[in-house]
Each structure stands twice: as structure tokens, then as C-alpha cells.
N, C-alpha and C. Protein backbone atom coordinates (compact mmCIF):
# COMPACT_ATOMS: atom_id res chain seq x y z
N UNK A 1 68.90 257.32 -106.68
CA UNK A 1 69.12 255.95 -106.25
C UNK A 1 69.32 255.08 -107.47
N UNK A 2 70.14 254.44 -107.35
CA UNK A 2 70.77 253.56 -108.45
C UNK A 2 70.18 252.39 -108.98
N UNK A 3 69.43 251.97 -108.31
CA UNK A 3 68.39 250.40 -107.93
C UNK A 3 67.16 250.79 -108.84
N UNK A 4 67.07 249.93 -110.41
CA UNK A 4 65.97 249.91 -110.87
C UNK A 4 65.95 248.79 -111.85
N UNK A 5 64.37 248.30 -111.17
CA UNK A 5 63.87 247.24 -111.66
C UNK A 5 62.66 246.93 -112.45
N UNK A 6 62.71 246.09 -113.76
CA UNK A 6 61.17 246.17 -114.34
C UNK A 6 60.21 245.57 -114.02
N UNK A 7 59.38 245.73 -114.66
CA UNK A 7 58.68 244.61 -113.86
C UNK A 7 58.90 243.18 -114.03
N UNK A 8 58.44 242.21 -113.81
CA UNK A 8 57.21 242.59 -112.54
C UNK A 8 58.02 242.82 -111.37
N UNK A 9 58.97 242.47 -110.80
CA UNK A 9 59.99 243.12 -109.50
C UNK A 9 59.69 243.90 -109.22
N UNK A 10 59.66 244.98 -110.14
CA UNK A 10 59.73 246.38 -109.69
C UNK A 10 57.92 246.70 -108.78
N UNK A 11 56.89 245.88 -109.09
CA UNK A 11 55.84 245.68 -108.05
C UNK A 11 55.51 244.91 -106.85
N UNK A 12 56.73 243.98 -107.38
CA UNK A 12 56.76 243.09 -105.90
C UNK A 12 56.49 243.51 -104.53
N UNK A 13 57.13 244.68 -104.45
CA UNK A 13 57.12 245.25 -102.84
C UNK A 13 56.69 246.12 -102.66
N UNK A 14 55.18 246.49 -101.60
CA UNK A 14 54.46 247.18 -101.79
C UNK A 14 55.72 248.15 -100.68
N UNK A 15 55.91 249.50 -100.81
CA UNK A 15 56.66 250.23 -99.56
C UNK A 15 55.92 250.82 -98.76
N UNK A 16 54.51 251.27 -99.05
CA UNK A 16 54.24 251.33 -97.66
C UNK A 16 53.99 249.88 -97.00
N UNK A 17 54.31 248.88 -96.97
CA UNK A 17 54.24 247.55 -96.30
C UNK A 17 55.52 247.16 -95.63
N UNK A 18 56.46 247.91 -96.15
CA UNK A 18 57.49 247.45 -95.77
C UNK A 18 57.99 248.46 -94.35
N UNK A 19 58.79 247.41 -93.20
CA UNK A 19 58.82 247.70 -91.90
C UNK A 19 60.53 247.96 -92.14
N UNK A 20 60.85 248.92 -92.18
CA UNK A 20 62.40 249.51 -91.98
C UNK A 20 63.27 248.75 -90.70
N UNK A 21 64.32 248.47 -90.88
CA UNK A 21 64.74 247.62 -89.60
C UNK A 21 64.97 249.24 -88.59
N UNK A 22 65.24 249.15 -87.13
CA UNK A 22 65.26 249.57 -86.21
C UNK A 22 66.42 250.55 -86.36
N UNK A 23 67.29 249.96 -86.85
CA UNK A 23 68.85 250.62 -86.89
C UNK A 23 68.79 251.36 -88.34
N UNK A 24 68.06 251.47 -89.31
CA UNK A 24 67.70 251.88 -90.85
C UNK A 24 68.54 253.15 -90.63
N UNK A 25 68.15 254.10 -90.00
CA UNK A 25 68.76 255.60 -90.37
C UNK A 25 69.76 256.09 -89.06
N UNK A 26 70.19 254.76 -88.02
CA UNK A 26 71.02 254.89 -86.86
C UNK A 26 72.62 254.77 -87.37
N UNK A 27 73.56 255.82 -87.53
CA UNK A 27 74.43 255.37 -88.36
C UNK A 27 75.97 255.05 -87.18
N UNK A 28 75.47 255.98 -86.44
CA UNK A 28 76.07 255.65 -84.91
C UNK A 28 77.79 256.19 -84.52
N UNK A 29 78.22 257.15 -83.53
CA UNK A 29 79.57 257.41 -83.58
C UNK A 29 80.37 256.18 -83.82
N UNK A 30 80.31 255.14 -83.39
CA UNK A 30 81.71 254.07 -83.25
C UNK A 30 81.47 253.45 -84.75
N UNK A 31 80.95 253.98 -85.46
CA UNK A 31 81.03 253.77 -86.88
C UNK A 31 82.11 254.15 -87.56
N UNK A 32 82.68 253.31 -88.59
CA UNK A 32 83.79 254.06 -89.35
C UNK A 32 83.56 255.16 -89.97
N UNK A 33 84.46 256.44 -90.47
CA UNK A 33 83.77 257.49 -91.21
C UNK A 33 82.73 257.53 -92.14
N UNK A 34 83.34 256.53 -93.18
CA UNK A 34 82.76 256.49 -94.30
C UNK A 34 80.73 256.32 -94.08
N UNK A 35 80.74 255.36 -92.73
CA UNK A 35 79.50 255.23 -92.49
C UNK A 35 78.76 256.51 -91.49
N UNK A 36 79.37 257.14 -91.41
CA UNK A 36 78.74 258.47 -90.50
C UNK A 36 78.85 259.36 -91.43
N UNK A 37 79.73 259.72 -92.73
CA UNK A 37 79.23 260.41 -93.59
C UNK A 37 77.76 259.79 -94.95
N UNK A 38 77.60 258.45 -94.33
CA UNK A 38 76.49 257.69 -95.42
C UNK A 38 75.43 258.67 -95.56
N UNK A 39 74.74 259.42 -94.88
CA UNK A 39 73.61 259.88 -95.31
C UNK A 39 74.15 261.31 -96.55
N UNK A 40 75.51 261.58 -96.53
CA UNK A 40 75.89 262.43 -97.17
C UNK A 40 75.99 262.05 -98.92
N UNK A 41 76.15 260.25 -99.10
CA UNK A 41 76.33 259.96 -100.41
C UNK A 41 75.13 259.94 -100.80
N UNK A 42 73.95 259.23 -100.38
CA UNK A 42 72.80 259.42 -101.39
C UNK A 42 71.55 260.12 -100.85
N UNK A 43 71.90 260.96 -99.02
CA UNK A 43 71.07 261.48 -98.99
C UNK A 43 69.70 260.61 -98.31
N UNK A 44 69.80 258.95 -98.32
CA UNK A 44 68.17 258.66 -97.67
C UNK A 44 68.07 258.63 -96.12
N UNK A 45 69.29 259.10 -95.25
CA UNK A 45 68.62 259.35 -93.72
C UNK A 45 67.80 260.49 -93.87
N UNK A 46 67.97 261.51 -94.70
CA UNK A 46 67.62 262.84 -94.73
C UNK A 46 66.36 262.84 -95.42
N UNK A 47 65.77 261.51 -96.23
CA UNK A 47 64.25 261.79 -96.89
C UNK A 47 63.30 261.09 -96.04
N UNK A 48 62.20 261.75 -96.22
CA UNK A 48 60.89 261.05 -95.13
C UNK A 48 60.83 259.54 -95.37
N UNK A 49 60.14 258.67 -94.17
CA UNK A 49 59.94 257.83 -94.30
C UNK A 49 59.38 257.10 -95.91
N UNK A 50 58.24 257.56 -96.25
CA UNK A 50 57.85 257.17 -97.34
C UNK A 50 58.62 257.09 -98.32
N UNK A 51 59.94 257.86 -99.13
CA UNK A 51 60.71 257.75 -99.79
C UNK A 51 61.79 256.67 -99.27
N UNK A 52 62.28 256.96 -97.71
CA UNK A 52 62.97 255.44 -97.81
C UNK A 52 62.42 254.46 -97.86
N UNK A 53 61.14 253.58 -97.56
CA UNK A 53 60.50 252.81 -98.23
C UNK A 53 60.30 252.61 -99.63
N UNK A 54 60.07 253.79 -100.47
CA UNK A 54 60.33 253.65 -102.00
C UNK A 54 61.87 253.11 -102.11
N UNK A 55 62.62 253.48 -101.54
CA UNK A 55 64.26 253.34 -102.09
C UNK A 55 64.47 251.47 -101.65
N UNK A 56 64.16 251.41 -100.31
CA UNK A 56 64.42 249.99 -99.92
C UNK A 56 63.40 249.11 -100.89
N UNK A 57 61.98 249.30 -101.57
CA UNK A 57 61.10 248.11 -101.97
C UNK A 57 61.85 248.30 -103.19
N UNK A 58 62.65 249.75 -103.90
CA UNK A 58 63.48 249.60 -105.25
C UNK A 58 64.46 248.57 -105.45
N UNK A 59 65.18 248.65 -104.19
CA UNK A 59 66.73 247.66 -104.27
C UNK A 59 66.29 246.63 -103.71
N UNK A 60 65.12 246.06 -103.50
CA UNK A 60 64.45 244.43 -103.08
C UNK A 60 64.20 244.26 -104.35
N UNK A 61 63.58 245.20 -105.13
CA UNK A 61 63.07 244.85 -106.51
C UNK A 61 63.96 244.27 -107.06
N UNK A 62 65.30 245.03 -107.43
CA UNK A 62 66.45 244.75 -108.00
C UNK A 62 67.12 243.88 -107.88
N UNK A 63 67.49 243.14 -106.47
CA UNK A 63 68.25 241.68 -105.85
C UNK A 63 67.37 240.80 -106.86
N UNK A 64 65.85 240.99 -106.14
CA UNK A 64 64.94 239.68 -107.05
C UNK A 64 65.00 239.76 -108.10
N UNK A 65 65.51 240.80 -108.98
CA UNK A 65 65.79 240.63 -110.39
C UNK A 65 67.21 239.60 -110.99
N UNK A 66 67.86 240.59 -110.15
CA UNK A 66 69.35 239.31 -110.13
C UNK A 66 69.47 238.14 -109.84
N UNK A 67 68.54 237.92 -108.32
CA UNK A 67 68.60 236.58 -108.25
C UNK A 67 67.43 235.39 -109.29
N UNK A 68 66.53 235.87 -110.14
CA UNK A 68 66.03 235.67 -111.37
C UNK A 68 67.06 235.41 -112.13
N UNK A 69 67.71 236.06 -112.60
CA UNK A 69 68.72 236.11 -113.50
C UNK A 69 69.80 235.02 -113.33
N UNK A 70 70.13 235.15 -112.20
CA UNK A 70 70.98 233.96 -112.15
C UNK A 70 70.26 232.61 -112.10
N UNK A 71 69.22 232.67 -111.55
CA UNK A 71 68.19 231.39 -111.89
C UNK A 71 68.56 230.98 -112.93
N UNK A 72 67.87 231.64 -113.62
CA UNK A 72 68.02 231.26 -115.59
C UNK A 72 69.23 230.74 -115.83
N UNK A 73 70.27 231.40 -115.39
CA UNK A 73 71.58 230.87 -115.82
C UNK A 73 71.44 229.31 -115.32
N UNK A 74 71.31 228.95 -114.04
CA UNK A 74 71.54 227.70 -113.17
C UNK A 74 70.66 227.21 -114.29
N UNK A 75 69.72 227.22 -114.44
CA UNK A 75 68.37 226.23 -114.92
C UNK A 75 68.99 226.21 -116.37
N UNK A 76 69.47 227.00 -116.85
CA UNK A 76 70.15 226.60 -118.48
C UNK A 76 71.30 225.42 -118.46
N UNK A 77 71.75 225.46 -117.65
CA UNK A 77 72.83 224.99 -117.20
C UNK A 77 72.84 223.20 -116.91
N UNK A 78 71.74 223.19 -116.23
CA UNK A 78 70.89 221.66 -115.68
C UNK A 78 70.54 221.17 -117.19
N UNK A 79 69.33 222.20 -117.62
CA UNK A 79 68.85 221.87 -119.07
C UNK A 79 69.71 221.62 -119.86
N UNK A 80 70.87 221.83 -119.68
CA UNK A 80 71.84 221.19 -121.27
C UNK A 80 72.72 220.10 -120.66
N UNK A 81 72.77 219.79 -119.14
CA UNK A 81 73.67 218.88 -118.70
C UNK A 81 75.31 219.31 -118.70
N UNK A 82 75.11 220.69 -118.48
CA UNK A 82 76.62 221.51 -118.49
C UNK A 82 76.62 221.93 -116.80
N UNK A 83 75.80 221.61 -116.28
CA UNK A 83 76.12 221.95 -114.48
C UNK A 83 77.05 221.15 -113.91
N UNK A 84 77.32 220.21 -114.38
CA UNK A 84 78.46 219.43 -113.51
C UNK A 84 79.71 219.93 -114.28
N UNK A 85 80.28 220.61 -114.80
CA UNK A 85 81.56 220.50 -116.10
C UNK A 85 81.33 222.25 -115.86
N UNK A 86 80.35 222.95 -115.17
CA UNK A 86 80.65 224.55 -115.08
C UNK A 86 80.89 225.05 -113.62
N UNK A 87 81.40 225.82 -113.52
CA UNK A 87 81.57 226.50 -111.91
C UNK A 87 81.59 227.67 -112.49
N UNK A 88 80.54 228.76 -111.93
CA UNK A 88 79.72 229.48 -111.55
C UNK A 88 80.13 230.39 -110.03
N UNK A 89 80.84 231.81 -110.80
CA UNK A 89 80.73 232.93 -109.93
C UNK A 89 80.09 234.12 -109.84
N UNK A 90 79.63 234.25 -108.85
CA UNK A 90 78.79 235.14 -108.78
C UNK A 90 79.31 236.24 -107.47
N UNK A 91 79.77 237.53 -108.08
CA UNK A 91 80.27 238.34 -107.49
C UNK A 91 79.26 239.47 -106.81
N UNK A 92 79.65 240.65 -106.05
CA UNK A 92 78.91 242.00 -105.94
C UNK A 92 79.68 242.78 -104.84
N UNK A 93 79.30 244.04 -104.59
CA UNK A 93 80.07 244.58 -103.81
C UNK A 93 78.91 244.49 -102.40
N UNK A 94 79.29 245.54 -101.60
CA UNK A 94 78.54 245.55 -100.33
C UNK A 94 77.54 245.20 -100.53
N UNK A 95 76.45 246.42 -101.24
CA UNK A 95 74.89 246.49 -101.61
C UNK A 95 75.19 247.56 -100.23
N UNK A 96 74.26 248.25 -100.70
CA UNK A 96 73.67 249.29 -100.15
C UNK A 96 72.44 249.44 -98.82
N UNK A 97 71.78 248.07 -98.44
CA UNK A 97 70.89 248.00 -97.91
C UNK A 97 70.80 246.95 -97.06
């Protein structure tokens, strides 16, 4: 799994606390391929509960790291009086979760 975060993120989310949504490992026929072969790319319909909880509190870890990160940027930004005179993109692909 690709999702790694330091701390403190990376403790933020306890996984056994965390409640998997309903649909988590339902990937479903009227799905496009790519999503009915998903458990084939990394494999987490196929690991026990407890590991997909490790994988999902990993890539929560990781967002809250980014969205940290871009904090800093915004708040540097205010702090020098360059927020009005900058525009600010912030890209990503799907995400995984």
C-alpha cells in the first residue's frame, strides 16, 4: 500500500476504531471492469478485516498530512500578504479510498 504517513498522522487513527463503510469490499457486477478487477491491483478485498483497517487509518493518515501541508502553504501565504496576488492549485487523482 502506497499511503505513508509520519507522525503524528500516522497515529491519528486508531484502525481498530475505524467502521469500514458498508459497500468497502462490495465491488459489484454493473461496475466498470477496471473496478471488478480492484481487488486484483492491491489485493485489500482479499486481506482480513484488521489489515483493511490498517490500510484505510494509513491513507486517512496521509490526506491529513496533505491537507497539513497545504495549510502551511495557505497560512504562509496570509502571513506575507501574498494571498490576494496568488491562486493556488491543488490537484490529485481519484485516491484510492
Amino acid at each position: 500500500m502506497p499511503c505513508y504517513a509520519a507522525e503524528p498522522y500516522y497515529g491519528m487513527y486508531d484502525p481498530g476504531a475505524l467502521e469500514l463503510p458498508a459497500n468497502f469490499g462490495i465491488l459489484g457486477d454493473n461496475k466498470p471492469e477496471v473496478h471488478r478487477n480492484f481487488s486484483g491491483y492491491w489485493g485489500i478485498a482479499n486481506q482480513p478485516l484488521e489489515v483493511q483497517r490498517r490500510y484505510v487509518a494509513a491513507y486517512y493518515a496521509y490526506v491529513s498530512s496533505i491537507d497539513r501541508q497545504i495549510g502551511n502553504i495557505l497560512e504562509s501565504l496570509e502571513g506575507t500578504g501574498l494571498q490576494e496576488n496568488t491562486i493556488v492549485f491543488f490537484t490529485s487523482d481519484h485516491g484510492d479510498m
